[in-house]
Protein backbone atom coordinates (compact mmCIF):
# COMPACT_ATOMS: atom_id res chain seq x y z
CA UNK A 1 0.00 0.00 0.00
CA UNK A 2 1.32 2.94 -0.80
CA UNK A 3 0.80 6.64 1.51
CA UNK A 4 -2.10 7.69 0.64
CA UNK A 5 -3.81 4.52 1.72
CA UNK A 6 -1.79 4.11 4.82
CA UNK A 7 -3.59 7.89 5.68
CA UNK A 8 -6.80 7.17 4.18
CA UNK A 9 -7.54 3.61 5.83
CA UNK A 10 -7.26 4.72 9.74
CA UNK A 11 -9.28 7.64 8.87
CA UNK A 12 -12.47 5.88 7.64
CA UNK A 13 -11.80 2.54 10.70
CA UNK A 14 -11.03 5.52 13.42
CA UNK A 15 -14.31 7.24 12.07
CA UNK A 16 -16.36 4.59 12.47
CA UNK A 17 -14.81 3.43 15.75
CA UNK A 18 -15.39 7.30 17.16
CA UNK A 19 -11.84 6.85 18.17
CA UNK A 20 -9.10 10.17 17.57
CA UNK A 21 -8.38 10.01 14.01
CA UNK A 22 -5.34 12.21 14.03
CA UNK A 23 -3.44 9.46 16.07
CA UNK A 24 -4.68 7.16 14.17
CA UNK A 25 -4.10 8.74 10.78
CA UNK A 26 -0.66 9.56 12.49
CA UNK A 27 0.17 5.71 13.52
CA UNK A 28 -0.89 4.29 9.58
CA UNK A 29 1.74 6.42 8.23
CA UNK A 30 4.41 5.99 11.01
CA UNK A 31 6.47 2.65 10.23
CA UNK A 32 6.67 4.37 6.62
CA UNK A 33 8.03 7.39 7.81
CA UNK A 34 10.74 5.71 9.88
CA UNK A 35 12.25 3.01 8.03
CA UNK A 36 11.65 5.06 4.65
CA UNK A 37 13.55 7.95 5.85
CA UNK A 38 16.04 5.34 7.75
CA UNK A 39 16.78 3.18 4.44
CA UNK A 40 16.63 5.33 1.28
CA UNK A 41 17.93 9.23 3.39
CA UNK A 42 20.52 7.77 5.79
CA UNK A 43 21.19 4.47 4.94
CA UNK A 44 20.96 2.81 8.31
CA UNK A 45 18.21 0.35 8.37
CA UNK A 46 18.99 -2.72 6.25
CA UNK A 47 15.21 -3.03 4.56
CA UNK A 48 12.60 0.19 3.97
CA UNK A 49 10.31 -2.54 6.22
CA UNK A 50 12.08 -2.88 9.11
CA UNK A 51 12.30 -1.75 12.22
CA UNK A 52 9.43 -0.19 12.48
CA UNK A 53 7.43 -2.76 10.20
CA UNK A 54 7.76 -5.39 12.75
CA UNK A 55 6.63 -6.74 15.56
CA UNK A 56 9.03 -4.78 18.24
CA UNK A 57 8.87 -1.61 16.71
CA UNK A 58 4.73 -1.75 17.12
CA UNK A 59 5.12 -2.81 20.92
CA UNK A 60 7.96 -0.36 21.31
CA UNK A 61 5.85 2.61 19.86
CA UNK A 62 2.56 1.63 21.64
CA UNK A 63 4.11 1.95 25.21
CA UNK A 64 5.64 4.91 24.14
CA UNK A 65 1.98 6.12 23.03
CA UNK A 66 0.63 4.77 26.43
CA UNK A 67 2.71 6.93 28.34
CA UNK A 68 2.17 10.12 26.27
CA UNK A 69 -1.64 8.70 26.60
CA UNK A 70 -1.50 8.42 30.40
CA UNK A 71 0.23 11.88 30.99
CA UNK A 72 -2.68 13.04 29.49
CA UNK A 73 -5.43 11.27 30.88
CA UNK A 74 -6.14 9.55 27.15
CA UNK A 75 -4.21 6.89 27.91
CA UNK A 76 -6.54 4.16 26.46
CA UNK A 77 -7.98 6.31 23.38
CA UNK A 78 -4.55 6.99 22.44
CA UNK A 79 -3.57 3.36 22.41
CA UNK A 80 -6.50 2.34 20.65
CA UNK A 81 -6.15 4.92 18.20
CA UNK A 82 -2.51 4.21 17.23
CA UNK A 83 -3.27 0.51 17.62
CA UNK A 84 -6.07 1.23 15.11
CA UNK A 85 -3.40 2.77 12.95
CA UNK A 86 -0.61 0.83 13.19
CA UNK A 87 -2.66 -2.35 13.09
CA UNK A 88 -4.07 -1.65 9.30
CA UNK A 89 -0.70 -0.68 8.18
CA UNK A 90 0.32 -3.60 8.89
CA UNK A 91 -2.61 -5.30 7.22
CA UNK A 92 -2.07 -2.81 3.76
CA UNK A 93 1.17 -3.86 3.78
CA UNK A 94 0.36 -7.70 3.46
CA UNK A 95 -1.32 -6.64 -0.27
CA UNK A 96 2.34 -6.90 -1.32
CA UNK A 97 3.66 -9.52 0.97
CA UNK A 98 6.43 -6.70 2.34
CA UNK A 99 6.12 -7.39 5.90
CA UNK A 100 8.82 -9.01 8.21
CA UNK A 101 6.61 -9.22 11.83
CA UNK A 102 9.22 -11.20 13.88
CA UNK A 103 12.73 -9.59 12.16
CA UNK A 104 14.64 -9.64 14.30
CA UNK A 105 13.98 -12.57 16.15
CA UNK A 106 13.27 -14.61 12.93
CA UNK A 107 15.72 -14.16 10.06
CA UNK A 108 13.85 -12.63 6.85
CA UNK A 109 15.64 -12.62 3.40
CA UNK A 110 16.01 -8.68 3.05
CA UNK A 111 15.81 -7.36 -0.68
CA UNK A 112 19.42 -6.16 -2.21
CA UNK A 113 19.39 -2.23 -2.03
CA UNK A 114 18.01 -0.37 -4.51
CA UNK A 115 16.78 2.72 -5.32
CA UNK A 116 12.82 3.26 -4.43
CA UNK A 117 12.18 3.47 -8.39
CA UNK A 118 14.42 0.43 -8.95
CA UNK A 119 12.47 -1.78 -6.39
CA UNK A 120 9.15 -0.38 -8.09
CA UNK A 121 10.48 -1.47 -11.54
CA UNK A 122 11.31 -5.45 -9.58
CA UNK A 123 7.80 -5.57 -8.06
CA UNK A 124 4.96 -7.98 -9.88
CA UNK A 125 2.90 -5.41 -12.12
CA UNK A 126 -0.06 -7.00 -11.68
CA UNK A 127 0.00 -6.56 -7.68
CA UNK A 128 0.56 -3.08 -8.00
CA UNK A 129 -2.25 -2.26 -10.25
CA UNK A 130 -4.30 -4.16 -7.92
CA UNK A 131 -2.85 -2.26 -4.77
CA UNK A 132 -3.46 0.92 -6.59
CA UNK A 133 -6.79 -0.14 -7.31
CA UNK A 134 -7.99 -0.51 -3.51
CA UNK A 135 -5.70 2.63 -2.90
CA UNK A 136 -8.09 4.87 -4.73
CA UNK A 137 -11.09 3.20 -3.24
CA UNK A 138 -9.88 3.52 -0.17
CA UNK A 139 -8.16 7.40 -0.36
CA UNK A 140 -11.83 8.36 -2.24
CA UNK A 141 -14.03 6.54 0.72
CA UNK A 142 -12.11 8.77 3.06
CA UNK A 143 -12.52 12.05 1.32
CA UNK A 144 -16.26 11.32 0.67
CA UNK A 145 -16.53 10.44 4.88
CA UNK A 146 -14.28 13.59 5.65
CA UNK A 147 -16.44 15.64 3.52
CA UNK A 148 -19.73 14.91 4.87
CA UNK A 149 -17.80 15.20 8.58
CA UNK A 150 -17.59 18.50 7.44
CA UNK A 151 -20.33 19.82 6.12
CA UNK A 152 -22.40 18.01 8.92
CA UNK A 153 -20.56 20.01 11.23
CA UNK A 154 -21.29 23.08 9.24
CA UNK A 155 -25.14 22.42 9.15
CA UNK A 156 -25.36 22.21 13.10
CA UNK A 157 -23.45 25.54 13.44
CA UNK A 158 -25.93 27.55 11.01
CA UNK A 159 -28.44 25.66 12.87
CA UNK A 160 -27.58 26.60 16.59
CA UNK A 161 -26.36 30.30 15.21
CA UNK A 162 -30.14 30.65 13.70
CA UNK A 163 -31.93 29.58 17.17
């Protein structure tokens, strides 16, 4: 799944949940973010999947999310928002089989390092016009929910300003 869906997907789940959907929205794009920026910008990680497409980097971030949760007094709709987050990027990710859950307890054969348009290029074709398939669908359900959030919200302020 590419960004947009990893955005879109916690939005409409979060929505429907009533949990907060900027944590959640937050928590689909966050393994992305690091091991992205940790692979292809400073070449530390050894996969763009891992660390923070795994198994340790979810529990690692939720108890960091508790914490900032309890200090708060959120502590449990912040966890279940990020969990809500985290949880379906992990499931979007499965579309292309690009998930190593147990690294680094379990040894995963890591792809050779490329460049992010290289490892597009090596990808099956036909599972990325399929992922970008239910990445529309999913990016357009969200925009059609945040847009009647909106104007919903509009409608009951002309209402209570005309009373």
């Amino acid at each position: 799944m590419y960004f947009s869906g990893h955005f879109a997907a916690p939005f409409i789940v979060s929505h429907y949940l009533k949990k907060d959907y900027k944590i959640a929205m937050a928590a689909g794009i966050f393994p992305d973010v690091v091991d992205k920026i940790g692979y292809y910008t400073l070449g530390i990680t050894p996969d763009p999947h891992v660390p923070a497409h795994t198994f340790l980097g979810f529990f690692i971030s939720i108890l960091f999310v508790w914490f900032i949760g309890k200090s708060s007094g959120k502590m449990w709709l912040f966890a279940q928002s990020w969990t809500i987050g985290y949880g379906l990027h992990f499931i979007l990710d499965l579309l292309n089989g690009m998930i190593f859950f147990w690294w680094p307890f379990i040894s995963y054969r890591l792809r050779p390092t490329h460049t992010i348009f290289e490892n597009w290029a090596y990808s099956n074709k036909m599972a990325i016009i399929v992922t970008i398939i239910i990445e529309v669908i999913v990016t357009l359900s969200a925009f059609v929910i945040w847009y009647k959030k909106i104007h919903q919200n509009r409608e009951c302020e002309v209402y209570h300003k005309n009373k």
